[in-house]
C-alpha atoms as a PDB file:
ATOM      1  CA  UNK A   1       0.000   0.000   0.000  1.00  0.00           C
ATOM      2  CA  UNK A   2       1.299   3.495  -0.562  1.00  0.00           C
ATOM      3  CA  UNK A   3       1.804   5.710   1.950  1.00  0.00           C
ATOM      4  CA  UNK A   4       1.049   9.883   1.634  1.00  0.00           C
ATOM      5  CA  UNK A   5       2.569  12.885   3.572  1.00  0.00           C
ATOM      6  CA  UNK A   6       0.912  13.311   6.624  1.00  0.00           C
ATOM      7  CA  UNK A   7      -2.546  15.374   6.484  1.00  0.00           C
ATOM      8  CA  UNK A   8      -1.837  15.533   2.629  1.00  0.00           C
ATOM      9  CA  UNK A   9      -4.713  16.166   0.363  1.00  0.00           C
ATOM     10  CA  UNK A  10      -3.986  12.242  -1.091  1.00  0.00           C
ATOM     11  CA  UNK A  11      -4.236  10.793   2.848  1.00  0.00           C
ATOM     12  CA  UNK A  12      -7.422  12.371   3.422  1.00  0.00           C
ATOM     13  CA  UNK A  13      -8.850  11.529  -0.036  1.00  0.00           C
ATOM     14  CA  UNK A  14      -7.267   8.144   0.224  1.00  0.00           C
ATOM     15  CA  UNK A  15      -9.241   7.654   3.556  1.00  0.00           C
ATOM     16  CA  UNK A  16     -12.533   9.268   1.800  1.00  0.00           C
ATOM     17  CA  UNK A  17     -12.013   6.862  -1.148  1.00  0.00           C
ATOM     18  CA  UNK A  18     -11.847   4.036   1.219  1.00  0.00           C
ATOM     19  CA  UNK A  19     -14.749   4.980   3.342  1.00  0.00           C
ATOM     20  CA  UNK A  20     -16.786   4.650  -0.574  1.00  0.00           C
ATOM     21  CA  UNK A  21     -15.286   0.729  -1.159  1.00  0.00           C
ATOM     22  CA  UNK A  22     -14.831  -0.553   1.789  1.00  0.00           C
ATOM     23  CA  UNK A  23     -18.596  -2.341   1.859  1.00  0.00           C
ATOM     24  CA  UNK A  24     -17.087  -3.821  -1.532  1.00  0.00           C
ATOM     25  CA  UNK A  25     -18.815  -1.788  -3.588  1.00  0.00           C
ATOM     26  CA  UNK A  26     -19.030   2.287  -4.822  1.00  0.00           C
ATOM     27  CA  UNK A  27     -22.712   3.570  -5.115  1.00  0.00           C
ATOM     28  CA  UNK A  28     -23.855   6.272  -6.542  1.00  0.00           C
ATOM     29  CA  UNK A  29     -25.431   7.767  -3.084  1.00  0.00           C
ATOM     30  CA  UNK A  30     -22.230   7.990  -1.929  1.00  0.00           C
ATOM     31  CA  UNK A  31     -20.431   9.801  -4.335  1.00  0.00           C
ATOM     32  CA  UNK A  32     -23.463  12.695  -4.162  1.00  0.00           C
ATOM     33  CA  UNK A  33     -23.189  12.275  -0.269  1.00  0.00           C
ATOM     34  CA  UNK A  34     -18.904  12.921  -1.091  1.00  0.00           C
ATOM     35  CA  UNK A  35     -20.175  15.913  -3.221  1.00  0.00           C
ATOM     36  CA  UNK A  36     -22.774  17.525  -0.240  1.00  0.00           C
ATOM     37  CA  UNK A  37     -20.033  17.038   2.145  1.00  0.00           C
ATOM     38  CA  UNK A  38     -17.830  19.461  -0.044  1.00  0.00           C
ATOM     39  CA  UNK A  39     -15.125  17.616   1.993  1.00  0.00           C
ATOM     40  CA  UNK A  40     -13.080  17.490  -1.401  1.00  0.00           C
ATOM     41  CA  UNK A  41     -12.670  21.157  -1.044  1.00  0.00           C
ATOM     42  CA  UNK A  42     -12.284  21.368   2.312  1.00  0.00           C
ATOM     43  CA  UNK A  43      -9.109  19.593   1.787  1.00  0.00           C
ATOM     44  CA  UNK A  44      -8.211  21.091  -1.386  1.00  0.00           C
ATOM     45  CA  UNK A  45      -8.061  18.025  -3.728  1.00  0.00           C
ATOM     46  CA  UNK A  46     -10.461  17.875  -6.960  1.00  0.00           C
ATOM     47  CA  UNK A  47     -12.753  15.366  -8.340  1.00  0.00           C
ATOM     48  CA  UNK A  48     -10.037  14.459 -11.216  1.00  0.00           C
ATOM     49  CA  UNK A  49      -7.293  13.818  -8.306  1.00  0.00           C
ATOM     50  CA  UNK A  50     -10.060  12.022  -6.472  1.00  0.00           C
ATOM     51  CA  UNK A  51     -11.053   9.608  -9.071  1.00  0.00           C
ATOM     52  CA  UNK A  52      -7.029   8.992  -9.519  1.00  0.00           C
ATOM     53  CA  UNK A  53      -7.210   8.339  -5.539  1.00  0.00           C
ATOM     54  CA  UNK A  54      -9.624   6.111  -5.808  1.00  0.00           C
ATOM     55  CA  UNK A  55      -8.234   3.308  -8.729  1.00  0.00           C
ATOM     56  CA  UNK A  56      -4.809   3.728  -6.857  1.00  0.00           C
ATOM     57  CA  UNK A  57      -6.290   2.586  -3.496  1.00  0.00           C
ATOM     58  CA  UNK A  58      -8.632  -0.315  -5.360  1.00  0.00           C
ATOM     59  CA  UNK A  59      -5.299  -0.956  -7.267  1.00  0.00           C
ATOM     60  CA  UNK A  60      -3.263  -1.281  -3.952  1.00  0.00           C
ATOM     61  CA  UNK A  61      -6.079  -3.606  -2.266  1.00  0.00           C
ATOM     62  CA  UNK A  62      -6.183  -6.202  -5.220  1.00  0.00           C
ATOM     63  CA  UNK A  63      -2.352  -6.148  -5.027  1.00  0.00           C
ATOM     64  CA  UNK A  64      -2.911  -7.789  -1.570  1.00  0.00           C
ATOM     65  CA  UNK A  65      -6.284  -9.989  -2.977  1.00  0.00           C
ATOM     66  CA  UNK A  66      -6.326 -13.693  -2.084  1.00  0.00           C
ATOM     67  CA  UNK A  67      -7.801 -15.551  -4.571  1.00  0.00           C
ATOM     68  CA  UNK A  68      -9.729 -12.866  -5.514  1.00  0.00           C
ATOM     69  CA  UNK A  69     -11.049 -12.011  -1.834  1.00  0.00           C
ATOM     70  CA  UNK A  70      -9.775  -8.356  -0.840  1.00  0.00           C
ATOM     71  CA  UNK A  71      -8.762  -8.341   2.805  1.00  0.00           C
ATOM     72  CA  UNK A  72      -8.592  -4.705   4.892  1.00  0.00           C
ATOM     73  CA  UNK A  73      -6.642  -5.862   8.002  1.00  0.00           C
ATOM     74  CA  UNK A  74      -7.035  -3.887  10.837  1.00  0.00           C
ATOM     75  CA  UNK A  75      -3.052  -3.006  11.052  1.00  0.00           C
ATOM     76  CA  UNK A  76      -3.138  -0.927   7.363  1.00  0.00           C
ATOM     77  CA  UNK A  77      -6.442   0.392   8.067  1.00  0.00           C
ATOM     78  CA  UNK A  78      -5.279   2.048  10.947  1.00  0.00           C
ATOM     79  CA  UNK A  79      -1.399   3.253   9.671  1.00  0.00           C
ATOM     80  CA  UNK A  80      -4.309   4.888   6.700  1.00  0.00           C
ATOM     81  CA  UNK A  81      -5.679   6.303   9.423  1.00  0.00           C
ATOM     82  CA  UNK A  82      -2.834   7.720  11.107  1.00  0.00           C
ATOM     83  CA  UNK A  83      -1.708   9.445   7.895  1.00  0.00           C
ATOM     84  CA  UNK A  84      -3.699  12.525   9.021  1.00  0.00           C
ATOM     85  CA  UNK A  85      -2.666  13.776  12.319  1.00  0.00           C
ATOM     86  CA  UNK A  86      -4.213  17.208  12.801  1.00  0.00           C
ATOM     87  CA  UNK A  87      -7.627  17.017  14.900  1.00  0.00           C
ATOM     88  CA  UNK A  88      -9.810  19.464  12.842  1.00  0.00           C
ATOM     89  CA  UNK A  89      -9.162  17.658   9.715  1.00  0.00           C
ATOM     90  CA  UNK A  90      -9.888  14.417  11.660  1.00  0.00           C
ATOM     91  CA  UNK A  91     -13.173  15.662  13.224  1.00  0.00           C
ATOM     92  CA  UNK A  92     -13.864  17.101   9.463  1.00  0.00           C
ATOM     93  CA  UNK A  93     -12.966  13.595   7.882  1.00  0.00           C
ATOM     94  CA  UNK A  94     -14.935  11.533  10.375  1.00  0.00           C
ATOM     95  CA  UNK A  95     -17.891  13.905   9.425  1.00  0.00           C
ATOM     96  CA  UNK A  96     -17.970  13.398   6.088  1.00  0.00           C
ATOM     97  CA  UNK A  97     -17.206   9.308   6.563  1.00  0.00           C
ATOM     98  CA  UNK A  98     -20.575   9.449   8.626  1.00  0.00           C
ATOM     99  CA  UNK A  99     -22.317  11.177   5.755  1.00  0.00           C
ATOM    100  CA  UNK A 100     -21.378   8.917   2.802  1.00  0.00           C
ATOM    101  CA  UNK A 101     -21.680   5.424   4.996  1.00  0.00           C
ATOM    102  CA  UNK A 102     -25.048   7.212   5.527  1.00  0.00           C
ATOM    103  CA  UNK A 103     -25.960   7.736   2.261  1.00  0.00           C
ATOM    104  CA  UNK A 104     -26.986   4.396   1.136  1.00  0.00           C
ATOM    105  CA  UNK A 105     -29.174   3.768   4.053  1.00  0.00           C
ATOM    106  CA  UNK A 106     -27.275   0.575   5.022  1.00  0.00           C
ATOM    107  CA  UNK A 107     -24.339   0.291   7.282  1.00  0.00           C
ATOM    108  CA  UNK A 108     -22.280  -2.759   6.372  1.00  0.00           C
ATOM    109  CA  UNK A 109     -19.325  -4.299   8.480  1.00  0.00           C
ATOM    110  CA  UNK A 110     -16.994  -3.051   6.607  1.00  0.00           C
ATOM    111  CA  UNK A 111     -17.717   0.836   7.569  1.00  0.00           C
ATOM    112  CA  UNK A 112     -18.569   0.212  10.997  1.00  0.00           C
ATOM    113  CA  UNK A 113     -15.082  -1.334  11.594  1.00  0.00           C
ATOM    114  CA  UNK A 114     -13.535   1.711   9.735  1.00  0.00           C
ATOM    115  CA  UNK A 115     -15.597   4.177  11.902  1.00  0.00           C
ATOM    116  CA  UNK A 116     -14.975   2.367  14.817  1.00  0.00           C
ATOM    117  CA  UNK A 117     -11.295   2.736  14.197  1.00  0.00           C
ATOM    118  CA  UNK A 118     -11.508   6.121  13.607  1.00  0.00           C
ATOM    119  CA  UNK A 119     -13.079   6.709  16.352  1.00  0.00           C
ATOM    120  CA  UNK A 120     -10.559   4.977  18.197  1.00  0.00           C
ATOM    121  CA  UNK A 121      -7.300   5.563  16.511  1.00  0.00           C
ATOM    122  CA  UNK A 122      -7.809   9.702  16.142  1.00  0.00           C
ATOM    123  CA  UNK A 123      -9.075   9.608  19.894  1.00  0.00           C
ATOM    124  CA  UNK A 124     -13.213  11.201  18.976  1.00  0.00           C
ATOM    125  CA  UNK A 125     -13.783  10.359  22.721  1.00  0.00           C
ATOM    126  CA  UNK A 126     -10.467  13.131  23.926  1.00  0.00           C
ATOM    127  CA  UNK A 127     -11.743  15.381  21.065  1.00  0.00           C
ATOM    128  CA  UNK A 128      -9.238  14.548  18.248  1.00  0.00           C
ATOM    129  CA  UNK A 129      -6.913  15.865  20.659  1.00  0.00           C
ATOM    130  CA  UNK A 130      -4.058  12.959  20.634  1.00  0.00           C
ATOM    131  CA  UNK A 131      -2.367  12.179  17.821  1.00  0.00           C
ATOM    132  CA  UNK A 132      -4.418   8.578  18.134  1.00  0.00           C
ATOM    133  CA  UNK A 133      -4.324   5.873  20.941  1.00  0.00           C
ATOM    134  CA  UNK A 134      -1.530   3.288  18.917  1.00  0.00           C
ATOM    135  CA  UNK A 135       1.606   3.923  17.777  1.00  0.00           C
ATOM    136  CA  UNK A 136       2.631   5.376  14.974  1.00  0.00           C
END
């Protein structure tokens, strides 16, 4: 898996793209729910850069696909997570990851596992105070 500069505009899109697959599939609720958000301003990346984002990240996870089965372990979903370090950008991330798990009406394992560990990692419960609760 690639790795981004800390609190880059590619970590936080990477994350955003991630939030969208992680359920195993992209829908198109989600990608409106992305656009409402306007979290893709926010953090200064556009829709082009985005869409790049996106087929590198489903690129990197079928690197790691075993026999055709896509596996998110909990170790590289949280060193993703840990790319962005700064707690208004976390608090403005987890927002929008709320929003498009949302926007399908359906919350799968997949995204409650990946908010849980935001939650967790970025420390929501100290206020995104802590640079997260494991090591870096």
């Amino acid at each position: 898996m690639r790795s981004y500069i800390s609190n880059s505009a590619q970590a936080a899109g990477r994350l955003l793209a991630l939030t969208m697959v992680v359920d195993g599939h992209l829908s198109h609720s989600e990608l409106v729910a992305l656009d409402r958000t306007r979290i893709l301003k926010y953090v200064e990346i556009d829709h082009d850069a985005f869409q790049q984002l996106l087929q590198e990240l489903c690129d990197d996870l079928l690197t790691g696909a075993v026999f055709g089965v896509v596996q998110l372990e909990t170790r590289l979903m949280d060193e993703i997570l840990l790319e962005i370090e700064q707690p208004d950008l976390r608090r403005k991330l987890l927002q929008a990851m709320w929003n498009i798990v949302d926007a399908d009406g359906f919350l799968a394992d997949g995204e409650a596992v990946l908010l849980s560990r935001a939650s967790i990692v970025w420390g929501a419960e100290t206020g995104f105070s802590t640079r997260g609760l494991l090591p870096a």
